[in-house]
Protein backbone atom coordinates (compact mmCIF):
# COMPACT_ATOMS: atom_id res chain seq x y z
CA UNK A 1 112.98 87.97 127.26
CA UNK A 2 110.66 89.66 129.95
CA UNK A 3 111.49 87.94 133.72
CA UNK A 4 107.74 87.51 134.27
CA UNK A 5 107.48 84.82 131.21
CA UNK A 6 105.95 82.04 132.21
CA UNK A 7 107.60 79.07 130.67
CA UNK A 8 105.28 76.11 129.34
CA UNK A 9 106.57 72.20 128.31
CA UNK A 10 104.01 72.07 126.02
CA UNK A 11 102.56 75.59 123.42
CA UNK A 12 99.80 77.57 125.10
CA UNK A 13 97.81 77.89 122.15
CA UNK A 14 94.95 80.32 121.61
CA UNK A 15 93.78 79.74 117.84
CA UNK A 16 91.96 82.51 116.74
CA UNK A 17 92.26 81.55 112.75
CA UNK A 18 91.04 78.12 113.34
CA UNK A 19 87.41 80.64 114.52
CA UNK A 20 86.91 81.71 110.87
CA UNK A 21 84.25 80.12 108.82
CA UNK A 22 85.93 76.67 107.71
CA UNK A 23 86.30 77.86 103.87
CA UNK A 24 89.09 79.48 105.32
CA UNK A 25 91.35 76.64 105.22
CA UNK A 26 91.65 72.93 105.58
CA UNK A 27 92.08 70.91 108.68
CA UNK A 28 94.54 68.39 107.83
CA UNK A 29 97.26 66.68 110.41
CA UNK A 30 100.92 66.48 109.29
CA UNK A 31 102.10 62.85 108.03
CA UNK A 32 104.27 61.27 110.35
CA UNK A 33 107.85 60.35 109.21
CA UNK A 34 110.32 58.05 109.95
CA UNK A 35 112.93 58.79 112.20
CA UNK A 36 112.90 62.66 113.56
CA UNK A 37 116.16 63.79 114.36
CA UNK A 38 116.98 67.18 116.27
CA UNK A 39 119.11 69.97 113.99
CA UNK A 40 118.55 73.15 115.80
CA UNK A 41 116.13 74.71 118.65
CA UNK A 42 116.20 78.68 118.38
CA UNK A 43 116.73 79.11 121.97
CA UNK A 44 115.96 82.63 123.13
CA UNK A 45 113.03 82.74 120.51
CA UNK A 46 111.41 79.97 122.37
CA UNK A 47 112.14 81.35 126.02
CA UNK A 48 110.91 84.52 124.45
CA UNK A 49 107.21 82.43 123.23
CA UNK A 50 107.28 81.11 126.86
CA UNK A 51 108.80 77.92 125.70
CA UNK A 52 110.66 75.21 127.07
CA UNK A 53 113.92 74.94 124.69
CA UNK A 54 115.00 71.94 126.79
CA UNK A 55 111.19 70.31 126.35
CA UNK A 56 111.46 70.75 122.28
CA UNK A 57 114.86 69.11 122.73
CA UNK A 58 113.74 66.22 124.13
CA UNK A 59 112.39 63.12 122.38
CA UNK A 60 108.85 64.21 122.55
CA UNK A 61 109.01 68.08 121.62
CA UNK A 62 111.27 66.34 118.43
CA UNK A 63 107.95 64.18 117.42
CA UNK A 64 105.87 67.26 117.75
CA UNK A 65 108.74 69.57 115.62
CA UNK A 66 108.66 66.48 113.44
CA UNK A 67 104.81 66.75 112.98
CA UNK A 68 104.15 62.76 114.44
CA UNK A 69 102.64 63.72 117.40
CA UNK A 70 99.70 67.30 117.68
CA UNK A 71 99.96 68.70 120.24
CA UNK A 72 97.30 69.83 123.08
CA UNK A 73 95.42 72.79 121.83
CA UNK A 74 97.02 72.40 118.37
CA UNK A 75 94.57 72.95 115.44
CA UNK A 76 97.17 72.16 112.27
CA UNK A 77 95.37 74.09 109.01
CA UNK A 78 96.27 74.44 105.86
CA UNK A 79 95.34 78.38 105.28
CA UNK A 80 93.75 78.80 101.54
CA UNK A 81 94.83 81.85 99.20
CA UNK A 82 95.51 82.72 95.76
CA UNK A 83 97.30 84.60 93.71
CA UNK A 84 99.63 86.51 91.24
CA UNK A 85 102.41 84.24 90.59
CA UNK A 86 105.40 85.94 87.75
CA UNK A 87 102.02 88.32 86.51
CA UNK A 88 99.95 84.96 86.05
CA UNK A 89 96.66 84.21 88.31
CA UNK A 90 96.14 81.12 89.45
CA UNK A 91 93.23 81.31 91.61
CA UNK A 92 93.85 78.64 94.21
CA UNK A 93 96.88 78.02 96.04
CA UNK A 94 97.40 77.41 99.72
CA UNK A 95 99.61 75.64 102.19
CA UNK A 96 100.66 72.65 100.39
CA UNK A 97 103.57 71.55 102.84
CA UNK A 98 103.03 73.71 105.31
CA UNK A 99 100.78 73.66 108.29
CA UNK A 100 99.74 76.02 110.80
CA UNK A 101 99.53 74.34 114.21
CA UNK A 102 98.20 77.40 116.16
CA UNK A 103 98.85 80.62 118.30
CA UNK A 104 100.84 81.69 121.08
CA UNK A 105 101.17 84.95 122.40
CA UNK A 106 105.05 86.15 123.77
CA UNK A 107 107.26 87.79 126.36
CA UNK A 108 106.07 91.32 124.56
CA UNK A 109 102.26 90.27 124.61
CA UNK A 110 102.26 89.92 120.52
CA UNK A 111 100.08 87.42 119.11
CA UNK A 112 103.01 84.93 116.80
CA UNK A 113 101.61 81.80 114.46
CA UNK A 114 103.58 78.25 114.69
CA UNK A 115 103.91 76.97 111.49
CA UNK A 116 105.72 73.26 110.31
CA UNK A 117 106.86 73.81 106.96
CA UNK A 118 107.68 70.56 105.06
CA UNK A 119 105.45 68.28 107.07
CA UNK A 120 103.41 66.42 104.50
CA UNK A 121 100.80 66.84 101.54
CA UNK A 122 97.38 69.01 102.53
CA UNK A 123 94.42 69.60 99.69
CA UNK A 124 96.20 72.37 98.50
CA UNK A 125 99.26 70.52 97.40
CA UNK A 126 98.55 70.23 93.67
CA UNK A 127 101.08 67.23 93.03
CA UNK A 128 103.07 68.22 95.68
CA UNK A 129 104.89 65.64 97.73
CA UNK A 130 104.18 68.17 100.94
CA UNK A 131 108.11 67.77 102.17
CA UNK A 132 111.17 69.63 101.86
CA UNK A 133 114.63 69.05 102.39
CA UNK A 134 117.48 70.09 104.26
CA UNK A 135 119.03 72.42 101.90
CA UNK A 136 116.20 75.10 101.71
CA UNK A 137 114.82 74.45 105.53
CA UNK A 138 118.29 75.68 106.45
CA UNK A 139 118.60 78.02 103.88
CA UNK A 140 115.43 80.08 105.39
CA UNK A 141 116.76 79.30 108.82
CA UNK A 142 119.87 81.39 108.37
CA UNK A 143 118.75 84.02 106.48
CA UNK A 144 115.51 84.72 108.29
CA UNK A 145 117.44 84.77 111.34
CA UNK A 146 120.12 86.87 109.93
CA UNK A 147 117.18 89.31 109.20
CA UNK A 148 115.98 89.19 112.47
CA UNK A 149 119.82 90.53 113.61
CA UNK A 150 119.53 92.95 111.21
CA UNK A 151 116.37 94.37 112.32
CA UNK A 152 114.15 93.63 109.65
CA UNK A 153 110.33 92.66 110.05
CA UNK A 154 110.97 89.18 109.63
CA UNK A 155 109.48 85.94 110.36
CA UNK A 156 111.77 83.69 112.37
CA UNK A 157 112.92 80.21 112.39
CA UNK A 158 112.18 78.01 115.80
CA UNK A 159 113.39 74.42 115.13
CA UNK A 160 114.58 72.59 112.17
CA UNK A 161 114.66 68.96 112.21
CA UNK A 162 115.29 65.90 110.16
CA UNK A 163 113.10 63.15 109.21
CA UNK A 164 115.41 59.95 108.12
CA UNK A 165 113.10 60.00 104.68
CA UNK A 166 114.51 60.82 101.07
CA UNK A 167 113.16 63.61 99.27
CA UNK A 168 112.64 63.45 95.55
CA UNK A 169 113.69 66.77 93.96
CA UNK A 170 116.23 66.95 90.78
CA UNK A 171 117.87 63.67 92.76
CA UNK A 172 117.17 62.45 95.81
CA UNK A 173 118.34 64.54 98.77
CA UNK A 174 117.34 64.17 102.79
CA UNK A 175 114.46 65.33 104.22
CA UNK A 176 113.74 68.21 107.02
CA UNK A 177 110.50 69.99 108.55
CA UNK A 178 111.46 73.61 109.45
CA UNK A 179 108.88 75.35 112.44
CA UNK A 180 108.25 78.78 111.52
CA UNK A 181 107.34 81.69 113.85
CA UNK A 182 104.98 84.49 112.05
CA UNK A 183 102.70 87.27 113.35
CA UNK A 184 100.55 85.91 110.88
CA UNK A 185 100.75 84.19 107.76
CA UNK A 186 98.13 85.66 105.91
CA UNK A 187 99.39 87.66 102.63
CA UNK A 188 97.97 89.20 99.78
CA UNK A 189 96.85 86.29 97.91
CA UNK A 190 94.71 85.55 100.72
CA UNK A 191 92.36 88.50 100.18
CA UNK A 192 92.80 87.64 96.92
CA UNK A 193 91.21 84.18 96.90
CA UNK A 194 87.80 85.83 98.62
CA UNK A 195 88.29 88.59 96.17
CA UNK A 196 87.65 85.96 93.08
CA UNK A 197 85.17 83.83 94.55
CA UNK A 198 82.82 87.49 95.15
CA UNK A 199 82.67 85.90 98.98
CA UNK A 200 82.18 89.88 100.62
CA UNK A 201 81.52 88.31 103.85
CA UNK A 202 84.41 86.73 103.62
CA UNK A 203 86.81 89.62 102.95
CA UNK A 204 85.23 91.59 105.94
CA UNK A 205 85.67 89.17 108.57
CA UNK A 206 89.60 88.60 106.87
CA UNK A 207 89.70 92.19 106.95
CA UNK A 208 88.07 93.01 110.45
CA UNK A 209 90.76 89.51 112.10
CA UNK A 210 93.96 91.31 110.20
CA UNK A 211 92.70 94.81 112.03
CA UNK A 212 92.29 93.47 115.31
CA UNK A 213 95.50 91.07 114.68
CA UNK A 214 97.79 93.52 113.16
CA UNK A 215 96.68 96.94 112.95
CA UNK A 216 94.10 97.95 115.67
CA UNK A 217 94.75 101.51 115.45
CA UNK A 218 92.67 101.53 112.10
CA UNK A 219 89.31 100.50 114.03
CA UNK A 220 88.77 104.03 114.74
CA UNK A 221 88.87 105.56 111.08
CA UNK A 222 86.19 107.06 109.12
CA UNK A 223 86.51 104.15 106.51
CA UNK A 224 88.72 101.42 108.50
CA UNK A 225 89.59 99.31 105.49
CA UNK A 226 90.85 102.45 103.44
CA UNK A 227 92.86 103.35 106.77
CA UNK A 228 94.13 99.92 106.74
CA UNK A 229 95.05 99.67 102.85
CA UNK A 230 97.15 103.07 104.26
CA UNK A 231 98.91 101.04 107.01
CA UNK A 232 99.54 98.10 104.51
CA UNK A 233 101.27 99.87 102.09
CA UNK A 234 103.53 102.02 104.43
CA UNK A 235 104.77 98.98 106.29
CA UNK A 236 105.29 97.64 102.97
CA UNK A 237 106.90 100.66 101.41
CA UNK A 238 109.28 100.76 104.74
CA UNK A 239 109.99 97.38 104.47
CA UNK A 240 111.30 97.15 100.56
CA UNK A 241 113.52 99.86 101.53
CA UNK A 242 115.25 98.02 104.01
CA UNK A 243 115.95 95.10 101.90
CA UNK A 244 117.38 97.23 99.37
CA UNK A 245 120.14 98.85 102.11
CA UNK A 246 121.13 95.96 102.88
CA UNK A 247 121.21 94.30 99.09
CA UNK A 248 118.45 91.78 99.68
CA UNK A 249 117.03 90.54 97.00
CA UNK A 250 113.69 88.16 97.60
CA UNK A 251 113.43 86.73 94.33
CA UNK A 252 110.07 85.42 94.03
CA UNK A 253 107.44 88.65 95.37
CA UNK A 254 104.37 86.95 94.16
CA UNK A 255 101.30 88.31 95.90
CA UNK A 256 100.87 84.96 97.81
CA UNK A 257 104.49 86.13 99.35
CA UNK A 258 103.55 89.24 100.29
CA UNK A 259 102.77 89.27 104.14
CA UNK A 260 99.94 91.66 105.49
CA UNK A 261 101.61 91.86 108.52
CA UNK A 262 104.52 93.91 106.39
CA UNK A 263 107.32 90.99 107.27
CA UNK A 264 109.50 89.37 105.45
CA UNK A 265 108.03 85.66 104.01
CA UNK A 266 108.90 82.87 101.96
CA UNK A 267 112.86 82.67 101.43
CA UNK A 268 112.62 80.47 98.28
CA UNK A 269 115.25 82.07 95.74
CA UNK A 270 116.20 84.91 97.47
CA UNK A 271 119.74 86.35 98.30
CA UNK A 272 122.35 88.82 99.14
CA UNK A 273 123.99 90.60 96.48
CA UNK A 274 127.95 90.21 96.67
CA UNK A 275 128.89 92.76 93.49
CA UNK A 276 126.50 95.83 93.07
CA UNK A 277 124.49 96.03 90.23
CA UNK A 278 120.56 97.53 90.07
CA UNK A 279 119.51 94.69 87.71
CA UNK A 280 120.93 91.55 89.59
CA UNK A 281 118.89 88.44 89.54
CA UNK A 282 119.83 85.17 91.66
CA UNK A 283 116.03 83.11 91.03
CA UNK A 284 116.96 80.49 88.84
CA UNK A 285 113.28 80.77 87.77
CA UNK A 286 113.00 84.42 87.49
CA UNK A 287 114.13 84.02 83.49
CA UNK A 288 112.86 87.58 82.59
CA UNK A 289 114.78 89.46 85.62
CA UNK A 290 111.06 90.34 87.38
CA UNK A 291 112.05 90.47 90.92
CA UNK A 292 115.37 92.08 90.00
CA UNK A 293 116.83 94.14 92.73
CA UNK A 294 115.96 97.41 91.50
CA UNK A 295 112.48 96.21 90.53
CA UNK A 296 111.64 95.58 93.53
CA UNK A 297 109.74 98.36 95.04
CA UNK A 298 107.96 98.49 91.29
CA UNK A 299 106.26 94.95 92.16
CA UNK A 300 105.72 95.46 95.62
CA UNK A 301 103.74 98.54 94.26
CA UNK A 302 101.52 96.01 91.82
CA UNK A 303 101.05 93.40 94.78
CA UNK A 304 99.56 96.27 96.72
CA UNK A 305 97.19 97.67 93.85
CA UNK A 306 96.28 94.07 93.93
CA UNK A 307 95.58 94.45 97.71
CA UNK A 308 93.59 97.30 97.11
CA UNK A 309 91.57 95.67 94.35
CA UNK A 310 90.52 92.60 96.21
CA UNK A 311 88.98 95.16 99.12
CA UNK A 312 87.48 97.40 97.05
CA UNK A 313 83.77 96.12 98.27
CA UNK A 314 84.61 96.94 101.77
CA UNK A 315 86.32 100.46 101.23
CA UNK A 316 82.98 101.88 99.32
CA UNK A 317 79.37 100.03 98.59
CA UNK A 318 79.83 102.41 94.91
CA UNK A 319 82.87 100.45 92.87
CA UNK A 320 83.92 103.62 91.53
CA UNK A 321 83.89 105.77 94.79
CA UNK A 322 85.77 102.85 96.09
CA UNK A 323 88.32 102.50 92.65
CA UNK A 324 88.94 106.30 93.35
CA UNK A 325 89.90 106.23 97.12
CA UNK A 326 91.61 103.07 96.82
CA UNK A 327 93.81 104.75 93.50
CA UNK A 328 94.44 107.61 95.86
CA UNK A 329 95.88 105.55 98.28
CA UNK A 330 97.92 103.44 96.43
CA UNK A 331 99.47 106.17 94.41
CA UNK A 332 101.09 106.94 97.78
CA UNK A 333 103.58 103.98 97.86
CA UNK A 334 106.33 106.06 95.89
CA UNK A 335 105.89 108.92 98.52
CA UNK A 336 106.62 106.41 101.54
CA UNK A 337 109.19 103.99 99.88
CA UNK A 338 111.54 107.20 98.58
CA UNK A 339 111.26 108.57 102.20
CA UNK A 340 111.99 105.53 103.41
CA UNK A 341 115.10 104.41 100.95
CA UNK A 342 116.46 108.28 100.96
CA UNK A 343 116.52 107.95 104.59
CA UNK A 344 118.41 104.68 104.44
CA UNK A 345 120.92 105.60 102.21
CA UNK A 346 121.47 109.55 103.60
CA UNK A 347 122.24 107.00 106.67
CA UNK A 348 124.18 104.34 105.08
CA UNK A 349 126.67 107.65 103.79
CA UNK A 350 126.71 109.37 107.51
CA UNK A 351 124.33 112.42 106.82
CA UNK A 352 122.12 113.04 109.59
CA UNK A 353 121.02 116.73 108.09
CA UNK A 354 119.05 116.17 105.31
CA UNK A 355 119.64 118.71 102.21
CA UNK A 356 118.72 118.99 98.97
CA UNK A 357 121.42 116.79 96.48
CA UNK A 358 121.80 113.86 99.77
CA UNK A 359 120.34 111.60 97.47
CA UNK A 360 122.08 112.23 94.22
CA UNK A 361 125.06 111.81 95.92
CA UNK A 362 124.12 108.39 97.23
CA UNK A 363 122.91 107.13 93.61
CA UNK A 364 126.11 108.51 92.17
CA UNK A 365 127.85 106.17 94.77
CA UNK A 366 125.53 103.05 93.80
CA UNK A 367 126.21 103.83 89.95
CA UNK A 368 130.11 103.66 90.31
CA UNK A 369 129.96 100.96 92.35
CA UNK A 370 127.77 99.05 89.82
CA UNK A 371 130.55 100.04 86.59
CA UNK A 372 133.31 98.47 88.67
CA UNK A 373 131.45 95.73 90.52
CA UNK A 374 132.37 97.04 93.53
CA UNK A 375 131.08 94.82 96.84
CA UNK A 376 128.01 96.10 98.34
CA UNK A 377 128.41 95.57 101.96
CA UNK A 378 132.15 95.76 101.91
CA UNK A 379 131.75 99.19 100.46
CA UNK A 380 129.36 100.52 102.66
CA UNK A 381 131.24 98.80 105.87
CA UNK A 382 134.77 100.48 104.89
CA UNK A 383 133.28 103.50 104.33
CA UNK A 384 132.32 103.75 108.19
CA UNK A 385 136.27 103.53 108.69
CA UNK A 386 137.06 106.86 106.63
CA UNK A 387 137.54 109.71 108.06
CA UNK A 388 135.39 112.78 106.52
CA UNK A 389 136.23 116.27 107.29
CA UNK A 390 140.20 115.68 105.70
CA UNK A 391 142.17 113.23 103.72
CA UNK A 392 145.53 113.38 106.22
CA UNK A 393 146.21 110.13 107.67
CA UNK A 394 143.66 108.53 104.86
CA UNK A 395 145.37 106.68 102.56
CA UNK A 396 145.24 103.27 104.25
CA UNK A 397 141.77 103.22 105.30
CA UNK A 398 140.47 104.77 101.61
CA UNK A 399 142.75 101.99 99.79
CA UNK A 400 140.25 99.32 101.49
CA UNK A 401 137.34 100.69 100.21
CA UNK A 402 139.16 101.26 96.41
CA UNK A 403 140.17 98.40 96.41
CA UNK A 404 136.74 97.31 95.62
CA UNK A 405 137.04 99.51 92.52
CA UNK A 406 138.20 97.93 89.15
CA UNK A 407 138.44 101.36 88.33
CA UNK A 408 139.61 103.20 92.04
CA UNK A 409 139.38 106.58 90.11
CA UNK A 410 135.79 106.04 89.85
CA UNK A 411 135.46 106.09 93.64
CA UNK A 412 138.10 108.89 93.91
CA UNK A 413 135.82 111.27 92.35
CA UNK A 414 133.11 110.64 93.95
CA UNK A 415 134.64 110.34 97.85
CA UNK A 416 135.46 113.92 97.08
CA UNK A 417 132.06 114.84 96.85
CA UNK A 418 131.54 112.99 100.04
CA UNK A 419 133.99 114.70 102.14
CA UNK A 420 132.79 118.18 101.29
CA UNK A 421 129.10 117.35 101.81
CA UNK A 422 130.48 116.04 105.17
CA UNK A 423 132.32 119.02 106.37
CA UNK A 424 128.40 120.69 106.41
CA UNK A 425 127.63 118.24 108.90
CA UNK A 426 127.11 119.43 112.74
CA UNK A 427 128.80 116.27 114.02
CA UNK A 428 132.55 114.70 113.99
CA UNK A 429 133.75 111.91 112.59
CA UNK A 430 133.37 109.81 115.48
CA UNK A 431 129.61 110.00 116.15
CA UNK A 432 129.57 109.86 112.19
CA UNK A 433 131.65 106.62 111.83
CA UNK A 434 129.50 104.98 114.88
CA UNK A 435 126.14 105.87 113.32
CA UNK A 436 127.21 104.54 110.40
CA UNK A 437 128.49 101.20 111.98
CA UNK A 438 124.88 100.13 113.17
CA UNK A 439 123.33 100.60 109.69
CA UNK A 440 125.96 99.37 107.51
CA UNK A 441 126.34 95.72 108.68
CA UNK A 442 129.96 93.28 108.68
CA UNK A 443 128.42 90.40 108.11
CA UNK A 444 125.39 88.94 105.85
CA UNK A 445 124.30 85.53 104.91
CA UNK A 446 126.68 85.19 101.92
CA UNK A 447 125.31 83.13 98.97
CA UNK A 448 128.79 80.85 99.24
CA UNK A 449 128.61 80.43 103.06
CA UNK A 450 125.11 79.37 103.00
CA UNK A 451 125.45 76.79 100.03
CA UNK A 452 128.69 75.21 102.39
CA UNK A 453 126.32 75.24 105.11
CA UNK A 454 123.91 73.35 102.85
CA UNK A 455 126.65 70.82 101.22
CA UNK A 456 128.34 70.35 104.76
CA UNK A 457 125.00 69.22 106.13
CA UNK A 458 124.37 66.73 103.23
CA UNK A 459 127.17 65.11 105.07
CA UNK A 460 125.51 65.19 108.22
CA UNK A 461 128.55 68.17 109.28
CA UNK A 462 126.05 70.97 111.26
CA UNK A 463 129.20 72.64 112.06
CA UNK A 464 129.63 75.50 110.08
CA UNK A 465 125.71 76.40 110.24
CA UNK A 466 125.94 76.50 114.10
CA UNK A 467 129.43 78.87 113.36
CA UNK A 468 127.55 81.09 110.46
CA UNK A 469 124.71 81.60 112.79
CA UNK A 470 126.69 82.55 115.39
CA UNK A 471 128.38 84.99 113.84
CA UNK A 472 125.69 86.43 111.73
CA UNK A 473 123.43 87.09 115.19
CA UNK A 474 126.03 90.01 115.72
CA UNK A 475 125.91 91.57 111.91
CA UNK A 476 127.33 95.12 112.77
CA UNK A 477 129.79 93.92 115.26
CA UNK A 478 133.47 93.93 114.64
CA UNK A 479 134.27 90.12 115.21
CA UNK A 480 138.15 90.11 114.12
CA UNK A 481 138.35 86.51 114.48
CA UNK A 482 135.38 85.94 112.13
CA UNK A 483 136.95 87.96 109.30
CA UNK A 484 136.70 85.49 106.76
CA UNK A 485 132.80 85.89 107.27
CA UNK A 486 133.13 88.83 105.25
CA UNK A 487 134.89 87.78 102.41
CA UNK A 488 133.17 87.71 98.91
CA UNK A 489 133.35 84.94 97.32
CA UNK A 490 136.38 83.78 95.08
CA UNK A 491 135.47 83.12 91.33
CA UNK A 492 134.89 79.31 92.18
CA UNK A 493 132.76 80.22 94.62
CA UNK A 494 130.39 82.66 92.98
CA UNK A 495 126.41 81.17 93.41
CA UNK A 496 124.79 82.56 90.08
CA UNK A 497 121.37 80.87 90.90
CA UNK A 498 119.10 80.47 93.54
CA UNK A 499 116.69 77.76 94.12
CA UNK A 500 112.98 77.64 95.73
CA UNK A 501 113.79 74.03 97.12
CA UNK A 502 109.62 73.32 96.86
């Protein structure tokens, strides 16, 4: 946090949404509950927002996390979008238990959105009760944190808090109100629902607020809204290769999940893979393996050609000048996502000189890891503890990582490989092995230690989510006395599904 921050009780809001045309969204206040009770206040992020953590502890920054008491400057909206949900349109969907209550700018001078998620039914609810409950408000707390630790564009969680009330779901289950911090929350399906109503005006003056909010730079192109498709899709290309080094899988990449701003949004069904395999599905709603793993950057690739199609009228006055450019430019995602993941892996092996057969060698890794079901993260971790240039003195550290192995052959034949692609490299083993210790992290949200986290709390035990989150803000630190963290899970423990929680 910058030592010039000016801390404020209450949130210095400067709304510049709430300024578009009111079509834009709805102006609804959240529904009061019963009895708000405190979980969590993310500390440093609200120092770093010029915050008050102690003022958001107290009773009355608990009414306004709770969303019974607006407060000054607050505007709450319900933002309006549409979009591709599973391949299927459905042309209006929107906030329907979330509300935006306005803007703050932090320590770094970035413009962030404060969002309550789970704090009553808006317009856009269709049958929705509005709420949520504990189990996914925590869920997104951890694991958008955890992101955060790990360096990945990310939006963050502030506050979560309880609300005494009974949430309706599959059975009844307690309710909670997470508060969200975004640099925006506008996504695809936002364009999108201009797009299908023909509203031009509207696009441009989405268009021109995401350019000045997100990507000023663009301004000064020949055709800004081409340059900005550009920007778009390499943050997005960048960002899809990052979840896949660390074996992130979001589960539910409709286009009304897909933030402009190039973060990380909406952790319904998502998770971390335990076992390796290219095809692994968690969403207990993603029957037809969609949003697998390796499919991934193949969707995020559609969600942007829907991007492109909803701006077309602002890139060229001619549609098929416009369908031309815009094709152009979206043919371009493969080029920045396979720089993007062949620079993560090379990494995630310890090559810093790139040459041509990096990354086969990588993918032949990823394939014998996915015949023997080898752990992801433990696999990459232990492989930081290897030495490269010669086996001597190896065979305690390389039984940890075959070990993994069902077949430890398999990985035999390929660390092999490894070494003598190694002994090409300019630097030793111990700049290698460090290099590769702040990619390759210890610790991730494990399916298992979030759904304790979630049972635990159904018991009113907070305990072990205060312990996983303290361990998982230091991901690529050695923490010896956390080693359990990074165990898989045991067969009894294995979490086959994933649930959106909505």
């Amino acid at each position: 946090m910058s030592t010039t921050t000016k801390i404020y009780e209450l949130f210095p809001f400067d709304n510049t949404y709430a300024r578009l045309p009111e079509h834009f969204y709805a102006r609804v206040n959240p529904t009061p509950v019963t009895k708000p009770g405190l979980v969590k206040i993310n500390g440093p992020l609200a120092s770093h927002l010029g915050l008050d953590p102690a003022y958001l502890a107290s009773p009355n920054g608990i009414e306004i996390l709770a969303g019974n008491r607006v407060p000054e400057g607050s505007e709450p909206l319900a933002l309006a979008y549409a979009g591709h949900q599973f391949g299927g349109w459905v042309p209006q969907l929107g906030d329907g238990r979330a509300l935006l209550l306005g803007e703050v700018t932090d320590a770094d001078g970035l413009r962030l959105d404060i969002q309550l998620k789970g704090s009553g039914p808006t317009p856009f609810s269709r049958m929705g009760d509005g709420r949520a409950w504990i189990g996914p408000v925590l869920r997104e707390y951890v694991i958008s944190e955890a992101m955060a630790a790990l360096s990945i564009p990310t939006t963050r969680a502030l506050a979560a808090v309880t609300t005494d009330e009974t949430i309706i779901r599959e059975q009844t289950l307690p309710g909670a109100v997470l508060t969200r911090v975004a640099s925006s929350h506008i996504r695809v399906g936002t364009f999108q629902f201009f797009a299908a109503r023909q509203d031009v005006q509207g696009l441009r003056l989405l268009a021109d607020h995401v350019i000045d909010r997100h990507y000023p730079e663009v301004r000064e192109a020949d055709n800004p809204y081409l340059a900005l498709l550009e920007s778009v899709i390499a943050r997005q290309a960048t960002l899809i290769a990052r979840w896949m080094e660390i074996g992130f899988i979001h589960g539910v990449m409709n286009t009304d999940n897909m933030a402009i701003s190039g973060e990380t949004i909406d952790f319904g069904p998502c998770a971390f893979m335990d076992s390796y395999h290219p095809d692994k599905v968690f969403s207990s709603i993603d029957h037809m393996g969609r949003y697998a793993y390796n499919k991934q950057p193949e969707i995020a690739h559609s969600n942007l050609a829907c991007f492109a199609s909803a701006i077309l009228p602002l890139i060229n006055d001619n549609e098929e000048t416009a369908i031309e450019a815009a094709t152009g430019t979206i043919n371009s995602f493969s080029d920045h996502f396979n720089a993007a993941w062949s620079s993560g892996l090379r990494a995630k092996i310890g090559l810093a000189e790139e040459e041509a057969g990096d990354f086969e060698l990588a993918q032949d890794l990823l394939h014998r890891m996915a015949l023997n079901q080898a752990d992801f993260m433990l696999t990459f971790r232990r492989l930081c503890d290897l030495p490269g240039r010669t086996e001597q003195n190896s065979a305690h550290t390389e039984a940890s990582v075959r070990d993994l192995f069902h077949n430890p052959e398999s990985f035999d034949g390929w660390v092999a490989d490894w070494r003598a692609r190694l002994r090409r490299e300019s630097r030793g083993d111990f700049e290698r092995q460090a290099a590769m210790r702040v990619v390759n992290p210890a610790y991730i949200p494990r399916n298992h230690l979030v759904e304790k986290v979630i049972t635990a709390a159904l018991s009113d035990d907070f305990e072990p989510f205060e312990n996983l989150l303290a361990v998982l803000s230091r991901p690529f630190d050695d923490q010896p006395q956390h080693a359990a963290y990074q165990d898989p899970p045991r067969p009894e423990e294995l979490v086959h599904q994933t649930f959106c929680g909505t």
